[in-house]
N, C-alpha and C. Protein backbone atom coordinates (compact mmCIF):
# COMPACT_ATOMS: atom_id res chain seq x y z
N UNK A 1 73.03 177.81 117.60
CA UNK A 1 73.64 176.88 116.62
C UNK A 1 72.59 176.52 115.58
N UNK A 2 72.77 177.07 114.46
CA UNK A 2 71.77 176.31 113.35
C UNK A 2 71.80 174.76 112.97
N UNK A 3 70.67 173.98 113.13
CA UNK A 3 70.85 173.05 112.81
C UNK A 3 70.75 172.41 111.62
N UNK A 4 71.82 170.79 111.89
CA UNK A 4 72.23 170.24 110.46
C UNK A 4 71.35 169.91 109.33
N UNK A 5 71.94 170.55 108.84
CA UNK A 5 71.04 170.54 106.89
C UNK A 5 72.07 169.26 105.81
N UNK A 6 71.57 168.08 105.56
CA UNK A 6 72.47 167.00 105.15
C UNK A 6 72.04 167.75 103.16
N UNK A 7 73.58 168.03 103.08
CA UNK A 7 73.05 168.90 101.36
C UNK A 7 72.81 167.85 100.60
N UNK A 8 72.11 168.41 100.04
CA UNK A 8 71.36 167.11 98.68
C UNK A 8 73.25 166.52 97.48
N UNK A 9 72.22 165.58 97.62
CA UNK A 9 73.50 164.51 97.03
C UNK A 9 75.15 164.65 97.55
N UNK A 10 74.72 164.97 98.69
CA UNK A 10 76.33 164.72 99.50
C UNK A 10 76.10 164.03 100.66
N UNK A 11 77.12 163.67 101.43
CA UNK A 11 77.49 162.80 102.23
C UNK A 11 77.14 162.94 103.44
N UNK A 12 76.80 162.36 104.53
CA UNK A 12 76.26 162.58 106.09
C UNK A 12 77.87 162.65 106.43
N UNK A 13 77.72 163.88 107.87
CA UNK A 13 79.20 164.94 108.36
C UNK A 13 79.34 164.90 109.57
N UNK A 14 77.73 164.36 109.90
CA UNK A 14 77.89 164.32 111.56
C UNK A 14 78.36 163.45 112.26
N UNK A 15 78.69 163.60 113.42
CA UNK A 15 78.61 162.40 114.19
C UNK A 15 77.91 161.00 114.19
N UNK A 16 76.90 161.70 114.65
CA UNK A 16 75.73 160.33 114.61
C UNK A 16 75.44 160.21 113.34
N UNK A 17 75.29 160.84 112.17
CA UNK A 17 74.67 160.06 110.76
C UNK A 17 76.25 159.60 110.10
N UNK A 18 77.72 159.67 110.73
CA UNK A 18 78.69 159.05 110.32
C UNK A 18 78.16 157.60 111.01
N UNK A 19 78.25 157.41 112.49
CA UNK A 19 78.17 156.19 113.25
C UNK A 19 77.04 155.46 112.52
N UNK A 20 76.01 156.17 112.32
CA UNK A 20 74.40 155.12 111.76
C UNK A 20 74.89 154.49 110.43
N UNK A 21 75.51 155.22 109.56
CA UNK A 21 76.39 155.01 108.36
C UNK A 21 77.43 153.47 108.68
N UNK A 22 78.17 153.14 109.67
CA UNK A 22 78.91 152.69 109.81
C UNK A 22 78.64 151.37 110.62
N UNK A 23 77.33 151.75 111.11
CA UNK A 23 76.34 150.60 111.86
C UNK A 23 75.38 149.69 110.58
N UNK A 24 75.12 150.73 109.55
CA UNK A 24 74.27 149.98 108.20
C UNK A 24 75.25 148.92 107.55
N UNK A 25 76.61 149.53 107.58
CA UNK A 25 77.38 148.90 106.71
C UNK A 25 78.24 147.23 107.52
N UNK A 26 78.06 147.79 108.87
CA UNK A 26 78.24 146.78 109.95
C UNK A 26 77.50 145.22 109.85
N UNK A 27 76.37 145.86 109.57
CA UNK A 27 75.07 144.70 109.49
C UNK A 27 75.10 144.25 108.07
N UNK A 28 75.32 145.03 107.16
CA UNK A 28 75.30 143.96 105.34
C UNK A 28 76.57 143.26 105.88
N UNK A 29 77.89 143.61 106.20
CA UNK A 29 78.60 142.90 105.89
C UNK A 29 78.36 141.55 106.83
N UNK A 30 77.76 141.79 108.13
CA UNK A 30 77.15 140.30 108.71
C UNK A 30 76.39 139.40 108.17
N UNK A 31 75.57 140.03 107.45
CA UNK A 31 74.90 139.48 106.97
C UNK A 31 75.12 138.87 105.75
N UNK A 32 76.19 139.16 104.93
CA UNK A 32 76.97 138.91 103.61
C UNK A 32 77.43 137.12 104.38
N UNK A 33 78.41 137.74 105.17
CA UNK A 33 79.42 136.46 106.12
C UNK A 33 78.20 135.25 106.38
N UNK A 34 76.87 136.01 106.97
CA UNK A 34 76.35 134.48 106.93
C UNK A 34 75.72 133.83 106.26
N UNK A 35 75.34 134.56 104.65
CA UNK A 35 74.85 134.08 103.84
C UNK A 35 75.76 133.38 103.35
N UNK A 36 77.10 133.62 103.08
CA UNK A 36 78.20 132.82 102.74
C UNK A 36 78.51 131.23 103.39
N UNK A 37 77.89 131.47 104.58
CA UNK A 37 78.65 130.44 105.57
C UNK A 37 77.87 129.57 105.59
N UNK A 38 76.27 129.66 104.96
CA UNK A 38 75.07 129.16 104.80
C UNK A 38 75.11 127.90 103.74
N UNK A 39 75.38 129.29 102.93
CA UNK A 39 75.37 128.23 101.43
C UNK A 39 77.12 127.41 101.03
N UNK A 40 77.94 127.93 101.97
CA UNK A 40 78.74 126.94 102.05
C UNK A 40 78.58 125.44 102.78
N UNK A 41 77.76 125.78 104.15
CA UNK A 41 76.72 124.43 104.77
C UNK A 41 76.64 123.66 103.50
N UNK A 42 75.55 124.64 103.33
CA UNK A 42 74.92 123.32 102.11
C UNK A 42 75.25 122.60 101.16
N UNK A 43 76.65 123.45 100.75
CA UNK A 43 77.06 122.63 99.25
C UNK A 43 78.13 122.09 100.00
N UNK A 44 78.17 121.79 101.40
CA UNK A 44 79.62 121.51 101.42
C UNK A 44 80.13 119.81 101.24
N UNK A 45 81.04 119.32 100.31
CA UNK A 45 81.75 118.64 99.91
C UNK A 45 82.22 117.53 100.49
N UNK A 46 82.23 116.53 99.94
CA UNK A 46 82.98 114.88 100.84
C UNK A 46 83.94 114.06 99.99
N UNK A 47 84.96 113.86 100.69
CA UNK A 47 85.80 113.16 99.32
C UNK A 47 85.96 111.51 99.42
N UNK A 48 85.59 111.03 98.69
CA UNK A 48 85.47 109.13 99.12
C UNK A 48 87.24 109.04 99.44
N UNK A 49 87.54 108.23 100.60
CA UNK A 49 88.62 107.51 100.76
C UNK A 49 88.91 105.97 100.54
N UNK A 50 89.61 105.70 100.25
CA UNK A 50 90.09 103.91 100.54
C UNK A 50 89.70 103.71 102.12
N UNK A 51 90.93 104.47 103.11
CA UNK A 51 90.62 104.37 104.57
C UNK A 51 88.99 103.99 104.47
N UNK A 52 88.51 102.81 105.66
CA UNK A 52 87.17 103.13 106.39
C UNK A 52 86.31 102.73 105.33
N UNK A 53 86.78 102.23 103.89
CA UNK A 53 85.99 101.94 102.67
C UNK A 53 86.24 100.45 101.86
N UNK A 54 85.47 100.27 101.22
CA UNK A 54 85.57 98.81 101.07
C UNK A 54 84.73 98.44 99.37
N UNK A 55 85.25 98.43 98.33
CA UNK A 55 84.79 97.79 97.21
C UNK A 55 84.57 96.66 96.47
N UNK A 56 83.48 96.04 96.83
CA UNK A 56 83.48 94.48 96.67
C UNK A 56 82.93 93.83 96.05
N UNK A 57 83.11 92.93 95.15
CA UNK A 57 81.63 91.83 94.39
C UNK A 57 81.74 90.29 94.40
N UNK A 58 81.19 90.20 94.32
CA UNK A 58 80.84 88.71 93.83
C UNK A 58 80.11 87.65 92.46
N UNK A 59 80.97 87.02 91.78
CA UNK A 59 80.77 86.03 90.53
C UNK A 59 81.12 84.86 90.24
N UNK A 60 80.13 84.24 90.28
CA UNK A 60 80.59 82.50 90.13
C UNK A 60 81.27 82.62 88.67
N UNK A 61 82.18 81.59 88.92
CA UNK A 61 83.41 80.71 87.93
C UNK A 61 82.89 78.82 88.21
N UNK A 62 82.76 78.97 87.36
CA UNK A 62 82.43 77.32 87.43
C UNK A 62 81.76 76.65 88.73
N UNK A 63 81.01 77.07 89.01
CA UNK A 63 79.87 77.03 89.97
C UNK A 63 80.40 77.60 91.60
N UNK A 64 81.18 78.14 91.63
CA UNK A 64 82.08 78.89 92.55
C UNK A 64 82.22 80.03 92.51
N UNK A 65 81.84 80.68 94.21
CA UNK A 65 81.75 81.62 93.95
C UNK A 65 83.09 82.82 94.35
N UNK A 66 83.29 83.46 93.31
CA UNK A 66 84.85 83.99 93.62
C UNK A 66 84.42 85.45 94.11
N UNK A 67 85.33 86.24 95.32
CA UNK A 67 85.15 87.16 95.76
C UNK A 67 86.17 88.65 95.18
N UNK A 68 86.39 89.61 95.05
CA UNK A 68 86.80 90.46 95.02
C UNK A 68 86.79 91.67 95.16
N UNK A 69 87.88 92.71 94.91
CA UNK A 69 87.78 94.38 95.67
C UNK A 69 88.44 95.19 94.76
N UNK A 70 87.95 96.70 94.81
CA UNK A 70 89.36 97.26 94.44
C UNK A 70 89.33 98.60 95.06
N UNK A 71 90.25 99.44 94.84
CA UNK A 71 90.92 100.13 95.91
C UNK A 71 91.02 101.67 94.59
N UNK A 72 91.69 102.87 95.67
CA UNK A 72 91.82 103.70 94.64
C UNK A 72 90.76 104.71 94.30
N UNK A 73 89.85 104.94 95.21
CA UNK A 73 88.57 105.68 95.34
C UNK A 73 89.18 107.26 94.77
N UNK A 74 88.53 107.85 94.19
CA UNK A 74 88.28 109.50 93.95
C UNK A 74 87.22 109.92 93.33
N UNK A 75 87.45 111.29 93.59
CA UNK A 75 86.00 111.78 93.01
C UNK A 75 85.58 113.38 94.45
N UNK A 76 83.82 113.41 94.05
CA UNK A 76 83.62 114.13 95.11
C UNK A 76 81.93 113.67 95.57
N UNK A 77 81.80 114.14 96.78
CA UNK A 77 80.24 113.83 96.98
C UNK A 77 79.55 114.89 97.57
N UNK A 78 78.30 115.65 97.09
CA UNK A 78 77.50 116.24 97.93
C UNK A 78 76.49 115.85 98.36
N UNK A 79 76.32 115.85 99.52
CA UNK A 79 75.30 115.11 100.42
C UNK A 79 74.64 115.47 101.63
N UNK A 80 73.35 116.25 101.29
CA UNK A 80 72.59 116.97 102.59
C UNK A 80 71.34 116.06 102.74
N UNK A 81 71.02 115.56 103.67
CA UNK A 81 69.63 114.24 103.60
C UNK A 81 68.43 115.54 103.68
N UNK A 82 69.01 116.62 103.84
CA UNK A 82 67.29 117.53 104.17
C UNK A 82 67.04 118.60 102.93
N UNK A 83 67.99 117.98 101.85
CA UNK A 83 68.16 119.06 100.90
C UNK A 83 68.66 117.89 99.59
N UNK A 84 67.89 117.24 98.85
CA UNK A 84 67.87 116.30 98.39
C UNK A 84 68.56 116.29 96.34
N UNK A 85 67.93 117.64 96.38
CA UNK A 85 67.74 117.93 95.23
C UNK A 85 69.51 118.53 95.06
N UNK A 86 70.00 118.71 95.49
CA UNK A 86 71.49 119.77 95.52
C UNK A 86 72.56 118.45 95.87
N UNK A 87 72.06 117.19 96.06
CA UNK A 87 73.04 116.30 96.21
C UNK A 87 73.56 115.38 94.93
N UNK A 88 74.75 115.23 94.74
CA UNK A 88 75.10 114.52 93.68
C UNK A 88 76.60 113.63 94.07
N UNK A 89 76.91 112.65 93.67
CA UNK A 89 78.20 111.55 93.38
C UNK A 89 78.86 111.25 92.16
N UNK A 90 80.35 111.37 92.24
CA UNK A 90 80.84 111.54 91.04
C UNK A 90 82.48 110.70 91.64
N UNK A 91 82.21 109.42 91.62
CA UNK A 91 83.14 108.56 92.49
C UNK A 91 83.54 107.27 91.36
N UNK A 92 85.01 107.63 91.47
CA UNK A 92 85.40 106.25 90.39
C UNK A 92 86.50 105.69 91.42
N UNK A 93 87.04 104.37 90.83
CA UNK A 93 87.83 103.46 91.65
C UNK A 93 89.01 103.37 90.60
N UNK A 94 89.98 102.29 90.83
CA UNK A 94 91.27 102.21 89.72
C UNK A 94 91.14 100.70 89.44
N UNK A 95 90.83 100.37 88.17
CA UNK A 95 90.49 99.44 87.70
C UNK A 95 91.64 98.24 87.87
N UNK A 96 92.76 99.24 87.38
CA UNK A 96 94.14 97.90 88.08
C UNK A 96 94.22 97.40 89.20
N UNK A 97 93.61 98.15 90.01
CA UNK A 97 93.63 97.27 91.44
C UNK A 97 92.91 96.23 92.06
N UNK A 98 92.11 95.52 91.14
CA UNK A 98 91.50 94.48 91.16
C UNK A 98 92.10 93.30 91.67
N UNK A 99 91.21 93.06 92.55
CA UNK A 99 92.37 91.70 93.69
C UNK A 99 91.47 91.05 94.26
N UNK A 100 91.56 89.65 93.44
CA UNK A 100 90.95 88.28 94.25
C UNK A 100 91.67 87.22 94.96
N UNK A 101 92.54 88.02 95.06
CA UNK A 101 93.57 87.03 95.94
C UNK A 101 94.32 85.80 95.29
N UNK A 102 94.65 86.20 93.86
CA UNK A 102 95.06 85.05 92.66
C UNK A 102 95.78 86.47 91.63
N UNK A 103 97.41 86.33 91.94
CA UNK A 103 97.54 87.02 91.01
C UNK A 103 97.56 87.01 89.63
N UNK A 104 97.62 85.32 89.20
CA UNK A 104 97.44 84.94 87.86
C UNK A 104 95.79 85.61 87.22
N UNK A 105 94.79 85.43 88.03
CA UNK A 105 93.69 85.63 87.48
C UNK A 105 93.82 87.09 87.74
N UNK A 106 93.99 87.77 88.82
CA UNK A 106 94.07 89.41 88.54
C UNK A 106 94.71 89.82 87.00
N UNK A 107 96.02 89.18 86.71
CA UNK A 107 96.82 89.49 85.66
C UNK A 107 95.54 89.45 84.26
N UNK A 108 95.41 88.52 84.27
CA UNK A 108 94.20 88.15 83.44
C UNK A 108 93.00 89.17 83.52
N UNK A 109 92.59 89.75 84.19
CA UNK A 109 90.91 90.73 84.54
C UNK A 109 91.79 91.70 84.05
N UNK A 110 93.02 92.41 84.18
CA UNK A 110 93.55 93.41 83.54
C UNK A 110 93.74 93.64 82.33
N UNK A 111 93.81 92.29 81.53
CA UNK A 111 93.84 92.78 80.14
C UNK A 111 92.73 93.05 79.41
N UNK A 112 93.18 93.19 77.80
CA UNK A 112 92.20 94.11 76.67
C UNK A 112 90.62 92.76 77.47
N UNK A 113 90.88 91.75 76.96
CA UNK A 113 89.69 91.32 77.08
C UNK A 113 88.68 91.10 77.96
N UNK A 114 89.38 91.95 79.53
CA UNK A 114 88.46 92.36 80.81
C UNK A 114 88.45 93.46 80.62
N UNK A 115 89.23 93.73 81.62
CA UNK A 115 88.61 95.49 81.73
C UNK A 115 89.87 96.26 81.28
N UNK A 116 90.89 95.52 80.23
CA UNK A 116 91.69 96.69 79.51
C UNK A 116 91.92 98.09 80.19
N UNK A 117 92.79 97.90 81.43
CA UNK A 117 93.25 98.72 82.38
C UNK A 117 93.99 99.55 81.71
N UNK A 118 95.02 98.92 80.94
CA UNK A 118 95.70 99.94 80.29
C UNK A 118 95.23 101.60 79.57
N UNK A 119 94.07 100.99 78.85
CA UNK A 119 93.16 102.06 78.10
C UNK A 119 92.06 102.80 78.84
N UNK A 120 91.62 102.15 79.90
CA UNK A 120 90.38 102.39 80.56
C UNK A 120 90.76 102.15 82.10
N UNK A 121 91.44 103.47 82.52
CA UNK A 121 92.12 102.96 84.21
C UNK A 121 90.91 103.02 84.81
N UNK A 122 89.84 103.37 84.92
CA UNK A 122 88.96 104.46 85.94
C UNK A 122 87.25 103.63 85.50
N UNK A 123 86.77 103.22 86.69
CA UNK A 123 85.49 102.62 86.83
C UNK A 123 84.65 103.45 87.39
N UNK A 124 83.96 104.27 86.97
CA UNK A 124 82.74 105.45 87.67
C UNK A 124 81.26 105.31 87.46
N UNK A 125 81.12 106.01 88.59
CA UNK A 125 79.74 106.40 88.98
C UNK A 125 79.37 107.61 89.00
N UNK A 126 78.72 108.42 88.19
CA UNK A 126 78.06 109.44 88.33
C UNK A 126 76.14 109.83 88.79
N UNK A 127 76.29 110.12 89.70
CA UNK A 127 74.58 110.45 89.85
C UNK A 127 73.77 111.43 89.49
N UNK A 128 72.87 111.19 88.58
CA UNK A 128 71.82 112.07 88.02
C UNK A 128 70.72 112.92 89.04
N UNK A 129 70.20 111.92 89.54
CA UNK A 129 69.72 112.60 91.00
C UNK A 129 69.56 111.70 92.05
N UNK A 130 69.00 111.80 93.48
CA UNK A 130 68.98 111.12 94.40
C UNK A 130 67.41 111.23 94.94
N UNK A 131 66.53 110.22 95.29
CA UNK A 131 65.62 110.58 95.72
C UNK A 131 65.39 110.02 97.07
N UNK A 132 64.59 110.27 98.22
CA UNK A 132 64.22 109.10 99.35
C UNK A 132 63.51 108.25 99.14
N UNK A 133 63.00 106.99 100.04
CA UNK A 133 62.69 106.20 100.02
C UNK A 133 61.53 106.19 101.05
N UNK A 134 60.55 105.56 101.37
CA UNK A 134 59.91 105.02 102.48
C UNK A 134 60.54 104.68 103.44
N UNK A 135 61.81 104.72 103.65
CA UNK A 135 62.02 104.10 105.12
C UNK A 135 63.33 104.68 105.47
N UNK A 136 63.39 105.61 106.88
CA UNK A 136 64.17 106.04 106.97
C UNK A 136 65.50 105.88 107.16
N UNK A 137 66.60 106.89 106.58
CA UNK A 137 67.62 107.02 106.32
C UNK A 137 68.27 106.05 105.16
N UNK A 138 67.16 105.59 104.25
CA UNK A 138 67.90 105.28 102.85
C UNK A 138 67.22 105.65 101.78
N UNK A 139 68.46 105.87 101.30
CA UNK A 139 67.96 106.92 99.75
C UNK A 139 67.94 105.78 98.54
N UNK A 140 67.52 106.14 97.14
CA UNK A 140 67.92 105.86 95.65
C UNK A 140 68.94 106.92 95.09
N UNK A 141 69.64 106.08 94.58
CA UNK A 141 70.82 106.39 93.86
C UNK A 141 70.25 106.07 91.96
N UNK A 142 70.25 107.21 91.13
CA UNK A 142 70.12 106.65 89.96
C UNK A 142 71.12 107.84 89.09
N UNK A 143 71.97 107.04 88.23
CA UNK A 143 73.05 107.49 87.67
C UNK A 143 73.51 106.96 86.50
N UNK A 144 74.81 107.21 86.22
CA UNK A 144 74.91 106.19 84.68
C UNK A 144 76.53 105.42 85.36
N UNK A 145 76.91 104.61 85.46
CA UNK A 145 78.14 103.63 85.78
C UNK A 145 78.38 103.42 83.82
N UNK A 146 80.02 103.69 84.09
CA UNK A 146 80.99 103.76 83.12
C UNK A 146 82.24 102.49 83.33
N UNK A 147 82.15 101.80 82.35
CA UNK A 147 83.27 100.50 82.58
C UNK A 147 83.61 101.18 80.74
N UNK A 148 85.01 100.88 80.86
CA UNK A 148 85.90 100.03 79.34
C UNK A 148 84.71 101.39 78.19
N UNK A 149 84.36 102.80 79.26
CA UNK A 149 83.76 103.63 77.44
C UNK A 149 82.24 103.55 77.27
N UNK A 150 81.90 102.05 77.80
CA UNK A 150 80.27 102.28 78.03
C UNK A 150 79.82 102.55 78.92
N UNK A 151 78.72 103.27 78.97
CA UNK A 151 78.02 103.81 79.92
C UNK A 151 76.48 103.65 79.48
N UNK A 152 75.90 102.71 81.10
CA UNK A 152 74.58 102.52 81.31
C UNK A 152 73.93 103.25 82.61
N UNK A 153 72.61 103.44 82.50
CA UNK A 153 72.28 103.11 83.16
C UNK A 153 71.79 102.48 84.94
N UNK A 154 72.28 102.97 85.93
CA UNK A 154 72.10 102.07 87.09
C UNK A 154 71.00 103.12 88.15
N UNK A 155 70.77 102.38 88.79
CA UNK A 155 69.94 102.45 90.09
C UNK A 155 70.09 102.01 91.54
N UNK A 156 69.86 102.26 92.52
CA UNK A 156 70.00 101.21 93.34
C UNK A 156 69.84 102.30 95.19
N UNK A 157 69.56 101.55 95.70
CA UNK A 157 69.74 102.22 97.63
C UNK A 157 70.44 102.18 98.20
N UNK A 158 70.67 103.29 98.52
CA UNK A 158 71.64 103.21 99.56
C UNK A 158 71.56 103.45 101.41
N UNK A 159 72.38 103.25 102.00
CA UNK A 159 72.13 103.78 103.71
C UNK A 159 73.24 105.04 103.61
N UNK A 160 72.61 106.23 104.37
CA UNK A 160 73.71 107.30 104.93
C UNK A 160 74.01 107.29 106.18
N UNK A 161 74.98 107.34 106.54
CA UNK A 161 75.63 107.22 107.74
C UNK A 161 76.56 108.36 108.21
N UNK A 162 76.23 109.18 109.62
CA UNK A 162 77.35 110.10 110.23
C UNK A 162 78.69 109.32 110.50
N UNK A 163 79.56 109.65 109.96
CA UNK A 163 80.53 108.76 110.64
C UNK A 163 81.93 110.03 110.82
N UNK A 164 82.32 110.18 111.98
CA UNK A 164 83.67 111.50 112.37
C UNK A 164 83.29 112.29 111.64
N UNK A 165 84.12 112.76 110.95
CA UNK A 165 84.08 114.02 110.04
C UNK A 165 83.36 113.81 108.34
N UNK A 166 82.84 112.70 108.39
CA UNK A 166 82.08 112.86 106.66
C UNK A 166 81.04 111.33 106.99
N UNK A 167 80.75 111.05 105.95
CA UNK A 167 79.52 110.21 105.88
C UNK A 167 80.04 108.82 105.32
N UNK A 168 79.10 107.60 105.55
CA UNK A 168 79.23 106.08 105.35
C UNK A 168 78.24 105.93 104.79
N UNK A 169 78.95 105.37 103.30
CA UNK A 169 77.36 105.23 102.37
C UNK A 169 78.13 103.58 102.18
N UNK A 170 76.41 103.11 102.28
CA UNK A 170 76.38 101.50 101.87
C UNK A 170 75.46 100.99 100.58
N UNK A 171 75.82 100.30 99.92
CA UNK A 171 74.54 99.78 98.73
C UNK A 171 74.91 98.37 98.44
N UNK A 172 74.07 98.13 97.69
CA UNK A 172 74.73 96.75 96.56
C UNK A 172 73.90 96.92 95.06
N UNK A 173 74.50 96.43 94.41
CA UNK A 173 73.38 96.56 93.23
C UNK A 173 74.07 95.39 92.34
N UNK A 174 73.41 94.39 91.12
CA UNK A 174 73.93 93.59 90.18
C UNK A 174 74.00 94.49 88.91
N UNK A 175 74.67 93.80 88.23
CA UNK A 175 74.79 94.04 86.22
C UNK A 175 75.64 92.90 86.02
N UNK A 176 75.32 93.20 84.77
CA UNK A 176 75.47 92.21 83.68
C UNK A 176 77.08 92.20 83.40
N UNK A 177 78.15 91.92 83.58
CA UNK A 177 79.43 92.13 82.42
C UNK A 177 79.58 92.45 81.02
N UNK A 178 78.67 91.27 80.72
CA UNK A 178 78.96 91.55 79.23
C UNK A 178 78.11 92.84 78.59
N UNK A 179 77.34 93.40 79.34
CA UNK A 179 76.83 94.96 79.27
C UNK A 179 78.35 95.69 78.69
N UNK A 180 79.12 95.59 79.49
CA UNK A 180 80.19 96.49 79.07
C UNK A 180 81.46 95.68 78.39
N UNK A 181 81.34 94.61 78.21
CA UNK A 181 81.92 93.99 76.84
C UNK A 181 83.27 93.61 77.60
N UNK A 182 82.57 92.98 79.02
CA UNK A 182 83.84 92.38 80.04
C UNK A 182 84.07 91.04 80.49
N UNK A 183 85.02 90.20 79.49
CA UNK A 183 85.31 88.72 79.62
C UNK A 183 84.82 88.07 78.35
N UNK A 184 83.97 88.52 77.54
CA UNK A 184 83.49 87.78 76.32
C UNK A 184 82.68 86.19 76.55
N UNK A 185 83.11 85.33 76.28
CA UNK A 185 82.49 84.56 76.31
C UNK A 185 83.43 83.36 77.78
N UNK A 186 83.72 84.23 78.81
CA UNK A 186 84.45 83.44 79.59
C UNK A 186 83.78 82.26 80.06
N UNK A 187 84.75 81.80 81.18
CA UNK A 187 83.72 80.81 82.40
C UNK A 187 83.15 81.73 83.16
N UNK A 188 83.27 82.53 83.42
CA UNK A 188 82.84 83.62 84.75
C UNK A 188 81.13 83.86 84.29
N UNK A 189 80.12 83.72 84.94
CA UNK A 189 79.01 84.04 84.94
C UNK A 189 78.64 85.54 84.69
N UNK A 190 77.58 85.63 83.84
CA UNK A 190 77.58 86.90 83.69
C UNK A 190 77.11 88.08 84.23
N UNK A 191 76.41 87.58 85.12
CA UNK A 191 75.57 88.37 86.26
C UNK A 191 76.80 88.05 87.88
N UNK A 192 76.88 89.59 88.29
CA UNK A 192 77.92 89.57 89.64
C UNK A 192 77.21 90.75 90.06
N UNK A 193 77.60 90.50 91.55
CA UNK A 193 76.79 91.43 92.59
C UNK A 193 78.31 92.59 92.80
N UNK A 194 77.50 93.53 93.08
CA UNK A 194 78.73 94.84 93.97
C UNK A 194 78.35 95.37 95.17
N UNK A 195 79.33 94.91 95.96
CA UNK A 195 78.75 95.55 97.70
C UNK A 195 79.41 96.66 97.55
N UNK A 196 79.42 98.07 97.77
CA UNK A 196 79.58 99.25 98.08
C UNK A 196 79.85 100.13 99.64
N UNK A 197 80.79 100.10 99.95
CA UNK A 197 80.70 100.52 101.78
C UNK A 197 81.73 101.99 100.84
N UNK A 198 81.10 102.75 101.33
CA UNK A 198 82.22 104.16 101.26
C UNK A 198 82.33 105.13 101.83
N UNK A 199 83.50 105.30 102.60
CA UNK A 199 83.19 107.06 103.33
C UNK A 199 84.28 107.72 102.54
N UNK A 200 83.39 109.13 102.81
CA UNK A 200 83.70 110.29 102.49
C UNK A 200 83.99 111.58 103.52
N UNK A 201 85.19 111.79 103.59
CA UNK A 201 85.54 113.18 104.65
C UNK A 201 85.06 113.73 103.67
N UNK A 202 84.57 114.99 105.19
CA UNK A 202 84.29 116.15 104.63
C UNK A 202 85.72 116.94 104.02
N UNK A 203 85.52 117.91 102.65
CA UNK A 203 86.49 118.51 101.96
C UNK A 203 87.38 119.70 102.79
């Protein structure tokens, strides 16, 4: 039997250089699947809910201090604590849903001269980047927060939290109102705090 001569620029005929052929192509495509499954890990996605979440602040009115929330979370979050640089937040709330437990004064925070819901439904947060901190498991958050068209500026820490299937982020941070040209010259003080509790399933 003369043996196999593989002819130049044609195809392997044998047995075994079909199978070795079919074993090379065996292994890229494994290896395709877990590079895929990798970098899907990493970028993979969280969507803020209402459920399990909580939007809250606080601002004195005539030396009183009034509480409120609002509801209506969307957006998306990526969030790997060991991969810092690839994480970002892009989470707004619904501005009509503002509720201090006074529907006369809710009625009132809705119009042109609060937060003009009508024109401006959507209160967001976008993050520029995220960095750590000295002490574990809380990060900085620095981004620009959008009320009523303006957009500043913010900062602030947060805690990450495993929680079921996606993560529990906590913060607080202050601003100003009249930064974003909200209440004018009311009774309401112009400096109010925002507590932040939010989870996010994974996508």
């Amino acid at each position: 039997m003369k043996p196999y001569c593989r002819p130049a620029g044609g195809l392997p005929s044998t047995p075994t250089a079909i199978w070795q052929l079919k074993l090379a192509g065996m292994k890229a495509g494994m290896l395709f699947v877990w590079m895929v499954a990798a970098v899907g890990h990493a970028l993979a996605q969280y969507e803020p809910v209402d459920q399990g979440s909580a939007i809250e602040f606080k601002v004195k009115n005539f030396g009183f201090t009034v509480t409120g929330s609002f509801t209506g979370l969307q957006g998306f979050i990526r969030f790997d604590q060991s991969n810092l640089s690839i994480d970002s937040f892009n989470v707004s709330i619904d501005a009509a849903s503002i509720n201090t437990d006074n529907n006369m004064r809710d009625g009132h925070l809705r119009d042109e001269n609060y937060f003009d819901v009508k024109n401006h439904p959507r209160i967001r947060i976008v993050s520029t980047r995220i960095t750590p901190s000295n002490k574990t498991g809380v990060f900085f958050l620095f981004g620009k927060l959008t009320i009523k068209n303006t957009v500043k500026d913010i900062s602030f820490p947060f805690t990450a939290t495993l929680s079921g299937n996606g993560w529990l982020f906590k913060g607080q941070f202050k601003m100003n109102r009249r930064d974003f040209d909200v209440g004018g010259s009311s009774t309401i003080s112009d400096n109010l705090e925002v507590i932040l509790s939010v989870f996010a399933r994974k996508m």
